[in-house]
Every structure is written in structure tokens, then in C-alpha cells.
PDB file of N, CA and C in Angstrom:
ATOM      1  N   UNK A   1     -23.677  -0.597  -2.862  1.00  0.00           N
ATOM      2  CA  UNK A   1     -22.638  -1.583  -3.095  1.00  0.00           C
ATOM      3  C   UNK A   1     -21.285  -0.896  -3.307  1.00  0.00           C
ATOM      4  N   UNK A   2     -21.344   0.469  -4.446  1.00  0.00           N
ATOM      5  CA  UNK A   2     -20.408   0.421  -4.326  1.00  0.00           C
ATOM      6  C   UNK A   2     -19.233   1.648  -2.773  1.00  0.00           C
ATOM      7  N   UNK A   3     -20.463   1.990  -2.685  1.00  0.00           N
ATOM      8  CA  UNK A   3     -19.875   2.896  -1.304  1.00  0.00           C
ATOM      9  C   UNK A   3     -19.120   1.789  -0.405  1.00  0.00           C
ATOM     10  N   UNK A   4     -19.722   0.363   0.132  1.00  0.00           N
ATOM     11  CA  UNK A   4     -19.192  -0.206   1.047  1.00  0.00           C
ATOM     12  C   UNK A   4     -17.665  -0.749  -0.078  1.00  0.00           C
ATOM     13  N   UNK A   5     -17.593  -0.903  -1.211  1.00  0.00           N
ATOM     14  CA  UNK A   5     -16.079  -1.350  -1.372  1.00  0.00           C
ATOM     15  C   UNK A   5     -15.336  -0.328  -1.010  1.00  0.00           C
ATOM     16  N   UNK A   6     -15.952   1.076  -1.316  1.00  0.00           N
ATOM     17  CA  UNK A   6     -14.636   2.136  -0.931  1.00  0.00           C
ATOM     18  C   UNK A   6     -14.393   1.600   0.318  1.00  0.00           C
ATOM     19  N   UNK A   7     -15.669   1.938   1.280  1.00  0.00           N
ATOM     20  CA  UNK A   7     -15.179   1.453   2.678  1.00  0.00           C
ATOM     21  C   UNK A   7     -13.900   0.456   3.039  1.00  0.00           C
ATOM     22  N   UNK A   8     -14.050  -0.616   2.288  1.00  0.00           N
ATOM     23  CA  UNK A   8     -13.881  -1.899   2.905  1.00  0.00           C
ATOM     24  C   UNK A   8     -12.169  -1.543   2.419  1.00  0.00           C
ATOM     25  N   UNK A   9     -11.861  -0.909   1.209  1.00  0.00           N
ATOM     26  CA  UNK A   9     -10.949  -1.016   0.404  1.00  0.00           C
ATOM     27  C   UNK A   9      -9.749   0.217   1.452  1.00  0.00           C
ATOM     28  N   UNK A  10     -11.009   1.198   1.604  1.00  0.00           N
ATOM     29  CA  UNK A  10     -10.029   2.243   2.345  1.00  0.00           C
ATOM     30  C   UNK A  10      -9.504   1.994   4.152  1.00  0.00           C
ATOM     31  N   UNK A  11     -10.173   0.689   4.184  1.00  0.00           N
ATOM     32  CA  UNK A  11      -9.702   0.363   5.555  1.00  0.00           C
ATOM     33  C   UNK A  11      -8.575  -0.562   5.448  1.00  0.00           C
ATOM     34  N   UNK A  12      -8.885  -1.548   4.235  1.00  0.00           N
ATOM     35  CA  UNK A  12      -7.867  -3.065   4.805  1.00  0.00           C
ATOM     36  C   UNK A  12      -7.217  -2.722   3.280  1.00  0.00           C
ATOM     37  N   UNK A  13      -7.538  -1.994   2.360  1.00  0.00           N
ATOM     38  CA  UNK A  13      -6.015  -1.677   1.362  1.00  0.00           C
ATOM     39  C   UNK A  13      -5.254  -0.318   1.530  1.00  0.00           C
ATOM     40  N   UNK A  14      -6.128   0.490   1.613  1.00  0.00           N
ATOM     41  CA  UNK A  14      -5.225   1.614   2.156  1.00  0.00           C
ATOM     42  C   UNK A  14      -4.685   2.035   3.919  1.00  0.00           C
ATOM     43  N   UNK A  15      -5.048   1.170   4.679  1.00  0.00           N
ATOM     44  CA  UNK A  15      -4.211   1.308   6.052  1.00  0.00           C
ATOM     45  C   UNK A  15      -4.796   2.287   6.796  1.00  0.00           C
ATOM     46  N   UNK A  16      -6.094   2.306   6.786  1.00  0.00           N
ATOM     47  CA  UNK A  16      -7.057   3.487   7.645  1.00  0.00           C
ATOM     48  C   UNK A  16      -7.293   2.869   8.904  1.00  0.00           C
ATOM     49  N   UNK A  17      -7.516   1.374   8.419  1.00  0.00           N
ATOM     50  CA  UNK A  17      -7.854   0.619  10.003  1.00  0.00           C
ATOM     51  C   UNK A  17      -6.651   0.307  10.973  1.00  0.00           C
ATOM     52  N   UNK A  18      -5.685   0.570  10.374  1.00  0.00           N
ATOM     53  CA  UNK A  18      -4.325   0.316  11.392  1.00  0.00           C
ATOM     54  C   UNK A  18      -3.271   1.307  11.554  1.00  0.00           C
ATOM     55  N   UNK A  19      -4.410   2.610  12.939  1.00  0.00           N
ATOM     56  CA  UNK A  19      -3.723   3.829  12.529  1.00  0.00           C
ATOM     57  C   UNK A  19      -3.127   3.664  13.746  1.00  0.00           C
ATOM     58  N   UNK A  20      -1.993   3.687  14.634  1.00  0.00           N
ATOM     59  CA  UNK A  20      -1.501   3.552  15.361  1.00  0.00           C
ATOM     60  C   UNK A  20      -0.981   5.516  16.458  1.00  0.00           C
ATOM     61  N   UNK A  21      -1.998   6.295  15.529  1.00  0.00           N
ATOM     62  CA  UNK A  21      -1.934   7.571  16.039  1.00  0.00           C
ATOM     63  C   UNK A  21      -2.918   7.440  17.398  1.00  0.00           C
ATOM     64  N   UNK A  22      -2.162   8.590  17.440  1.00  0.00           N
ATOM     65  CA  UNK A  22      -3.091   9.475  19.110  1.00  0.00           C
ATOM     66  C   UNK A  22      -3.441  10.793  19.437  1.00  0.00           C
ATOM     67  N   UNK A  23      -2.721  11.795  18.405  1.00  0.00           N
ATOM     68  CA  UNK A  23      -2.927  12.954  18.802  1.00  0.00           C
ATOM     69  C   UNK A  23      -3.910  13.443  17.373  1.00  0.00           C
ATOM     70  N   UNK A  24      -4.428  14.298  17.129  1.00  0.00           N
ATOM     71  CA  UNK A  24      -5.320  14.589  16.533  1.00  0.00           C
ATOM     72  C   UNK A  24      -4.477  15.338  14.903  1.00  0.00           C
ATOM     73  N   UNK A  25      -3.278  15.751  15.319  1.00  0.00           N
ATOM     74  CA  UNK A  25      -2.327  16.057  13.867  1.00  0.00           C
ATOM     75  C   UNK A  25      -2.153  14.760  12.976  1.00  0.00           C
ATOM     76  N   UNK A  26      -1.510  13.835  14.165  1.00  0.00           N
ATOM     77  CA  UNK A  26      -1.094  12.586  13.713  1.00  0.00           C
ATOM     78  C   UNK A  26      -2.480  11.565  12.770  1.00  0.00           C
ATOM     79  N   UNK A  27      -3.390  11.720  13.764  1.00  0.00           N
ATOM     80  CA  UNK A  27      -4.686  10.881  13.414  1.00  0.00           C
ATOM     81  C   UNK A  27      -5.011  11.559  11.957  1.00  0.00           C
ATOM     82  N   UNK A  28      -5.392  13.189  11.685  1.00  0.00           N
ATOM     83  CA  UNK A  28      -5.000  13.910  10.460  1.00  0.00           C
ATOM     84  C   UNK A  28      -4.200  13.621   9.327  1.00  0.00           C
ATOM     85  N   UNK A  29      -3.046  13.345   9.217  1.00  0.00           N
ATOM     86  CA  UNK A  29      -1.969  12.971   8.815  1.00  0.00           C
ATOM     87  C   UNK A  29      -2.574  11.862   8.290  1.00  0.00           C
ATOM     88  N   UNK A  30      -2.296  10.838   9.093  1.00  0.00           N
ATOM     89  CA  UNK A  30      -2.908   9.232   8.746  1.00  0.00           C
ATOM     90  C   UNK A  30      -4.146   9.235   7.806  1.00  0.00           C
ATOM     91  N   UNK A  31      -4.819   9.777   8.170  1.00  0.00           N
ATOM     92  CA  UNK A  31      -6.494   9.814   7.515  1.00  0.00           C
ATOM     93  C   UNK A  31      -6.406  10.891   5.649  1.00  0.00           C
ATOM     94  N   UNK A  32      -5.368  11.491   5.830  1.00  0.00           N
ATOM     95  CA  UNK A  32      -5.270  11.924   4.512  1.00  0.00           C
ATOM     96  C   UNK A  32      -4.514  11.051   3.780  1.00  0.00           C
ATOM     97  N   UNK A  33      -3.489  10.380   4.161  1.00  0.00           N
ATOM     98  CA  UNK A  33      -2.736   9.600   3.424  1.00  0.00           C
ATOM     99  C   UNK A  33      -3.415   8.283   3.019  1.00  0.00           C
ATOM    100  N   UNK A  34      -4.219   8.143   3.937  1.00  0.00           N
ATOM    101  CA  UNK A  34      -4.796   6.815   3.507  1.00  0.00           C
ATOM    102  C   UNK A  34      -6.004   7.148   2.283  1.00  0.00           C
ATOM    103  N   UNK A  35      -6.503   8.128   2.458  1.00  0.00           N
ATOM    104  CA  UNK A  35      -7.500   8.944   1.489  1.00  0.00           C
ATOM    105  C   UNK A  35      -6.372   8.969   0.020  1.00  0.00           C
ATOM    106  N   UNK A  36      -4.897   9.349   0.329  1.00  0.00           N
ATOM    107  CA  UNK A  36      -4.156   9.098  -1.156  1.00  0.00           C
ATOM    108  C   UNK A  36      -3.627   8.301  -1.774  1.00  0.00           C
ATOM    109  N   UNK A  37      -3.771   7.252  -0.345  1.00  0.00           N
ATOM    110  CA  UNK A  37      -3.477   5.909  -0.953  1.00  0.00           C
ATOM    111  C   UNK A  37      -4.517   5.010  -1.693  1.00  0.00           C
ATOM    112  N   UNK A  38      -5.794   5.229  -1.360  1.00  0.00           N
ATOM    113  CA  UNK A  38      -6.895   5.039  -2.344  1.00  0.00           C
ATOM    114  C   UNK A  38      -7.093   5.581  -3.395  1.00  0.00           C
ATOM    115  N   UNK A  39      -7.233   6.563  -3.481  1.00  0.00           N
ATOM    116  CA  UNK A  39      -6.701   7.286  -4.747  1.00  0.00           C
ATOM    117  C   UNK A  39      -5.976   6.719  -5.956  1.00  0.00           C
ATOM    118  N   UNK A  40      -4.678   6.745  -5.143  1.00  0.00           N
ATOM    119  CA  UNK A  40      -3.672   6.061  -6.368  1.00  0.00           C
ATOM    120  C   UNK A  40      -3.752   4.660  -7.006  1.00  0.00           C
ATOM    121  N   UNK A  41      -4.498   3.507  -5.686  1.00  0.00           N
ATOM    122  CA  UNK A  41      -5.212   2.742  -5.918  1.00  0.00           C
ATOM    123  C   UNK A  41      -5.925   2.757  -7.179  1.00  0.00           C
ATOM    124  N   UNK A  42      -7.136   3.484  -7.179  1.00  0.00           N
ATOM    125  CA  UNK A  42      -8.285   3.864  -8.245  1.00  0.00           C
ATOM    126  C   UNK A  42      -7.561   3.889  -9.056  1.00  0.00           C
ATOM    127  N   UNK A  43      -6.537   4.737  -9.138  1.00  0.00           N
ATOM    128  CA  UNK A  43      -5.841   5.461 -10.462  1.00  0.00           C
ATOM    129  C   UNK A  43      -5.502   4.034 -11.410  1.00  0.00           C
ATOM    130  N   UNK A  44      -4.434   3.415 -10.406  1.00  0.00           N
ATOM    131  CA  UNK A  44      -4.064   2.106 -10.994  1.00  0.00           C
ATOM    132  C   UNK A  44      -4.838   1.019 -11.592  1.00  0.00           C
ATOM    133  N   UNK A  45      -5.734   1.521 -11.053  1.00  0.00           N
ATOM    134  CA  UNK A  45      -6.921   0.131 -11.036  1.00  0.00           C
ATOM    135  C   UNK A  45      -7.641   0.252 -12.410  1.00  0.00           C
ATOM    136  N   UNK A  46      -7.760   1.750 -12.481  1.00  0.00           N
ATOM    137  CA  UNK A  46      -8.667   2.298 -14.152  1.00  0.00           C
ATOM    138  C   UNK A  46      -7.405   1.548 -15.045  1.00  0.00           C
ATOM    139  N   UNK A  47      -6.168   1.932 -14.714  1.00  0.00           N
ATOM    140  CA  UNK A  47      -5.074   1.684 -15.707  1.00  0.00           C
ATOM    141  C   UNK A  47      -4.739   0.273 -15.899  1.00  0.00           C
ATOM    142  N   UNK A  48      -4.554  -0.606 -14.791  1.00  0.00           N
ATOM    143  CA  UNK A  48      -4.423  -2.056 -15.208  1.00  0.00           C
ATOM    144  C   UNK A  48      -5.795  -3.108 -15.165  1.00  0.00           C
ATOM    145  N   UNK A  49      -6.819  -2.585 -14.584  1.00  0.00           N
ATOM    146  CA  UNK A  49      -8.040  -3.706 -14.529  1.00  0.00           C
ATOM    147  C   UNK A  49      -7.700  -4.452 -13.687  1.00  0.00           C
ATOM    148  N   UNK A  50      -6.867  -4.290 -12.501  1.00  0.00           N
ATOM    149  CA  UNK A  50      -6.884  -5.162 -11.895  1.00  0.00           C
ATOM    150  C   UNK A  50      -7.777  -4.478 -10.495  1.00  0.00           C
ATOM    151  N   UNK A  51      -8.282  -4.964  -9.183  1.00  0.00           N
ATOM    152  CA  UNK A  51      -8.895  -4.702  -8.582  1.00  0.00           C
ATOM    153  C   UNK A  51      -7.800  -4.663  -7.203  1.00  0.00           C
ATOM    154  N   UNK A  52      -8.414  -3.609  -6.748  1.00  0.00           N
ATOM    155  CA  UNK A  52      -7.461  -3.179  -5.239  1.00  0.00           C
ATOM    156  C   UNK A  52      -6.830  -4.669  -4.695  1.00  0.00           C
ATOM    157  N   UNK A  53      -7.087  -5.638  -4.194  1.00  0.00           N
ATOM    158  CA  UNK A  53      -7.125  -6.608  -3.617  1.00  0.00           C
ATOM    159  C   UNK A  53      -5.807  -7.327  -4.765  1.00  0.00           C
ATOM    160  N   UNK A  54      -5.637  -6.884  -5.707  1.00  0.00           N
ATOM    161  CA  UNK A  54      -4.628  -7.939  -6.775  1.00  0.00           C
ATOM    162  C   UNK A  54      -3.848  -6.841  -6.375  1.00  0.00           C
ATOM    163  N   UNK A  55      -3.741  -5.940  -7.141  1.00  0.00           N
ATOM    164  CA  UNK A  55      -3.302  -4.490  -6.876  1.00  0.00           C
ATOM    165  C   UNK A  55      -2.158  -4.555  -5.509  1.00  0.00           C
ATOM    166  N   UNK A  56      -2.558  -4.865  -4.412  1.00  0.00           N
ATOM    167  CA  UNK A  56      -1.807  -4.395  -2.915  1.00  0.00           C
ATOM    168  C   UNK A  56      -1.039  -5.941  -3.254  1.00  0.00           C
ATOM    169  N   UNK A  57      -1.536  -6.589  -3.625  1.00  0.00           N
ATOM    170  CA  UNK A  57      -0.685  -7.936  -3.840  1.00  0.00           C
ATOM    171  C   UNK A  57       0.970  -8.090  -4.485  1.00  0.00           C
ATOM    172  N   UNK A  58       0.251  -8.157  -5.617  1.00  0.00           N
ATOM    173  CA  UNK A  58       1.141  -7.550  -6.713  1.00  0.00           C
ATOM    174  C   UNK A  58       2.432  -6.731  -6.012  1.00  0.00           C
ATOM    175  N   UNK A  59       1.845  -5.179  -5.589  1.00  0.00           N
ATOM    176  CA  UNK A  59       2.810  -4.299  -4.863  1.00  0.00           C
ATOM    177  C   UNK A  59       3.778  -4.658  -3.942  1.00  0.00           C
ATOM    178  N   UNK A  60       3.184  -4.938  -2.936  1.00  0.00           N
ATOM    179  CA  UNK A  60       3.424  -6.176  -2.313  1.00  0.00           C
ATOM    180  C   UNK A  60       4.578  -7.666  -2.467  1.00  0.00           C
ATOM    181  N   UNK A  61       4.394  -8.079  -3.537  1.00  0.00           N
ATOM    182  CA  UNK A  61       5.707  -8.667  -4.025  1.00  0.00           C
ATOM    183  C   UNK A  61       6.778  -8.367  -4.319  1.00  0.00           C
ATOM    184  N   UNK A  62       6.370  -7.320  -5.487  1.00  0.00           N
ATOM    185  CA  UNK A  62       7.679  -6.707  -5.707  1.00  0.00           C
ATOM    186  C   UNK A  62       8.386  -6.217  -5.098  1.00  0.00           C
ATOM    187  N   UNK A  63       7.825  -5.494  -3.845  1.00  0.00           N
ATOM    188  CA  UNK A  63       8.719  -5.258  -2.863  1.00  0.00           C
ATOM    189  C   UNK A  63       9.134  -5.743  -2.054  1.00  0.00           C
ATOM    190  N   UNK A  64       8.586  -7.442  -2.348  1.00  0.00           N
ATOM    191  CA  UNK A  64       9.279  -8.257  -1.281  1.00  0.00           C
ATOM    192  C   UNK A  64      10.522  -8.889  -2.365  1.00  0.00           C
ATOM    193  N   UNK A  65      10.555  -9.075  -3.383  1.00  0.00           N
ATOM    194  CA  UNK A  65      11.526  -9.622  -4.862  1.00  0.00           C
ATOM    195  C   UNK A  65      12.523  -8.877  -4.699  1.00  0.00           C
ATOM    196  N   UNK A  66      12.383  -7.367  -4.254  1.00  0.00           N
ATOM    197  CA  UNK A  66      13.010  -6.181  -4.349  1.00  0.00           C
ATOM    198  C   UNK A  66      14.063  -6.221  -3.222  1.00  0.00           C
ATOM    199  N   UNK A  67      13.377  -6.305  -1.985  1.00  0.00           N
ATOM    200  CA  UNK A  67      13.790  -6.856  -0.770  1.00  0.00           C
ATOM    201  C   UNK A  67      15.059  -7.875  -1.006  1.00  0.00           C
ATOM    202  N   UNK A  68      14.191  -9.159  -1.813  1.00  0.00           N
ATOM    203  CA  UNK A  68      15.509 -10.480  -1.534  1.00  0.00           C
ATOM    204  C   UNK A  68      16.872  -9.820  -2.458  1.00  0.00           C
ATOM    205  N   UNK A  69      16.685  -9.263  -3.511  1.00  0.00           N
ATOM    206  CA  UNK A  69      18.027  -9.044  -4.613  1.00  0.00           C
ATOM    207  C   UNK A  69      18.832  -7.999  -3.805  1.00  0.00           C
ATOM    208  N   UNK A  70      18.523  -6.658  -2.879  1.00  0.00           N
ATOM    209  CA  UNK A  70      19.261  -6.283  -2.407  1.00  0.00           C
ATOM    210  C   UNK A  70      19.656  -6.574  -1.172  1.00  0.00           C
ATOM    211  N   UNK A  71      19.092  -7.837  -0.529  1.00  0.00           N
ATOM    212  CA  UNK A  71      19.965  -8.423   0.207  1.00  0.00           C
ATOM    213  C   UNK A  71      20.880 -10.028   0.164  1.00  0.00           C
ATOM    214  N   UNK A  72      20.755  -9.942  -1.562  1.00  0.00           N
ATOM    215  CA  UNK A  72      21.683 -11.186  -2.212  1.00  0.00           C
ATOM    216  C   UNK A  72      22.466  -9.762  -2.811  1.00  0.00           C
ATOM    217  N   UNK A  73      22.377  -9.253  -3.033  1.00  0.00           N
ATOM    218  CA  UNK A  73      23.370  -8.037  -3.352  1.00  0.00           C
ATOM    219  C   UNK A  73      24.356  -7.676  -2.082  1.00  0.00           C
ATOM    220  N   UNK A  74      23.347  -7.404  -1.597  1.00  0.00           N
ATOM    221  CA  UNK A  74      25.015  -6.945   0.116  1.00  0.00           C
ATOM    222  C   UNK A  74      25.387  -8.349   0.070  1.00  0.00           C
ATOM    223  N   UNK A  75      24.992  -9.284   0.355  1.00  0.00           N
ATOM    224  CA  UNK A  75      26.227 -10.389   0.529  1.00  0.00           C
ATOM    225  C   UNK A  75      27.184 -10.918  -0.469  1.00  0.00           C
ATOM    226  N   UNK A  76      27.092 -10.459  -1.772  1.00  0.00           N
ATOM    227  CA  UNK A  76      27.600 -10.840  -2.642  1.00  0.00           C
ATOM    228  C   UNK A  76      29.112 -10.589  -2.302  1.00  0.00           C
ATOM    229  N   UNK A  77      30.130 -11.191  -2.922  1.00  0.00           N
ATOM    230  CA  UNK A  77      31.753 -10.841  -2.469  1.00  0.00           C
ATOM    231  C   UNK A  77      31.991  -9.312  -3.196  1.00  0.00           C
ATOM    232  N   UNK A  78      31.398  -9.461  -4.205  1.00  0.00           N
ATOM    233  CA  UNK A  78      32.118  -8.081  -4.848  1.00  0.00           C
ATOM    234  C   UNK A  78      31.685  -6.709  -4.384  1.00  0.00           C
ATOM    235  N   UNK A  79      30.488  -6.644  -3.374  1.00  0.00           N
ATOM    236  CA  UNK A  79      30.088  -5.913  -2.743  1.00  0.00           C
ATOM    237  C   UNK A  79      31.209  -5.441  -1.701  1.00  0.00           C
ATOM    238  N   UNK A  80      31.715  -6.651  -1.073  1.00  0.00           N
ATOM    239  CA  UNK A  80      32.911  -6.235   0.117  1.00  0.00           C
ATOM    240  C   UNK A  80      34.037  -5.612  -0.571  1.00  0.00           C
TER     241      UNK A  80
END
């Protein structure tokens, strides 16, 4: 059971299944990062109790929250 969550977690939360490489450095590259993006996952996950799946969510927002304020920021007048 719990081998297939790594699986499942290291494909569709850490970005293993959507490697868009071709050469065998690149494919390398990809396949370690996604190995540290699980990782940090875990890390977080011991630390807040929340589970990968809330976790990428969560992340996920904020960087979309993050997103809207600095682009209500460039349009703001006092910016110009």
C-alpha cells in the first residue's frame, strides 16, 4: 500500500509523469528533481499533517494569490 502512494504521489504530485524530455541528461535531470520534489513533499507532510494531495493544493494557491497581487500591483497608478 504504501509503495503504490509513493508511486502514485511521485507521478501526479511531483511531475515524473509529465516529463517532456528526450535526451537522456534531460530525462536525468527531470527524474532527480522529481525524486526532490517528493522529498520535500514528505518533509512537509511530517511537518503539517497534511497529505501530498492538500499539500500541492495549498502550494498551488498561493501561488496563484501571489500571482493576482502582483499583477494588481503593476497596474496600480503609483506603480507608473
Amino acid at each position: 500500500m504504501e509503495l503504490e502512494c509513493y508511486h502514485k504521489s511521485l507521478k501526479q504530485n511531483a511531475s515524473l509523469e509529465q516529463s517532456p524530455t528526450q535526451t537522456l541528461t534531460t530525462q536525468t535531470n527531470h527524474f532527480f528533481a522529481s525524486l526532490y520534489a517528493y522529498l520535500r513533499l514528505e518533509t512537509l507532510k511530517m511537518s503539517t499533517k497534511l497529505n501530498h494531495f492538500a499539500l500541492k493544493s495549498k502550494i498551488y494557491l498561493t501561488a496563484i494569490r501571489s500571482a493576482f497581487e502582483e499583477l494588481r500591483r503593476l497596474k496600480s497608478p503609483l506603480f507608473n
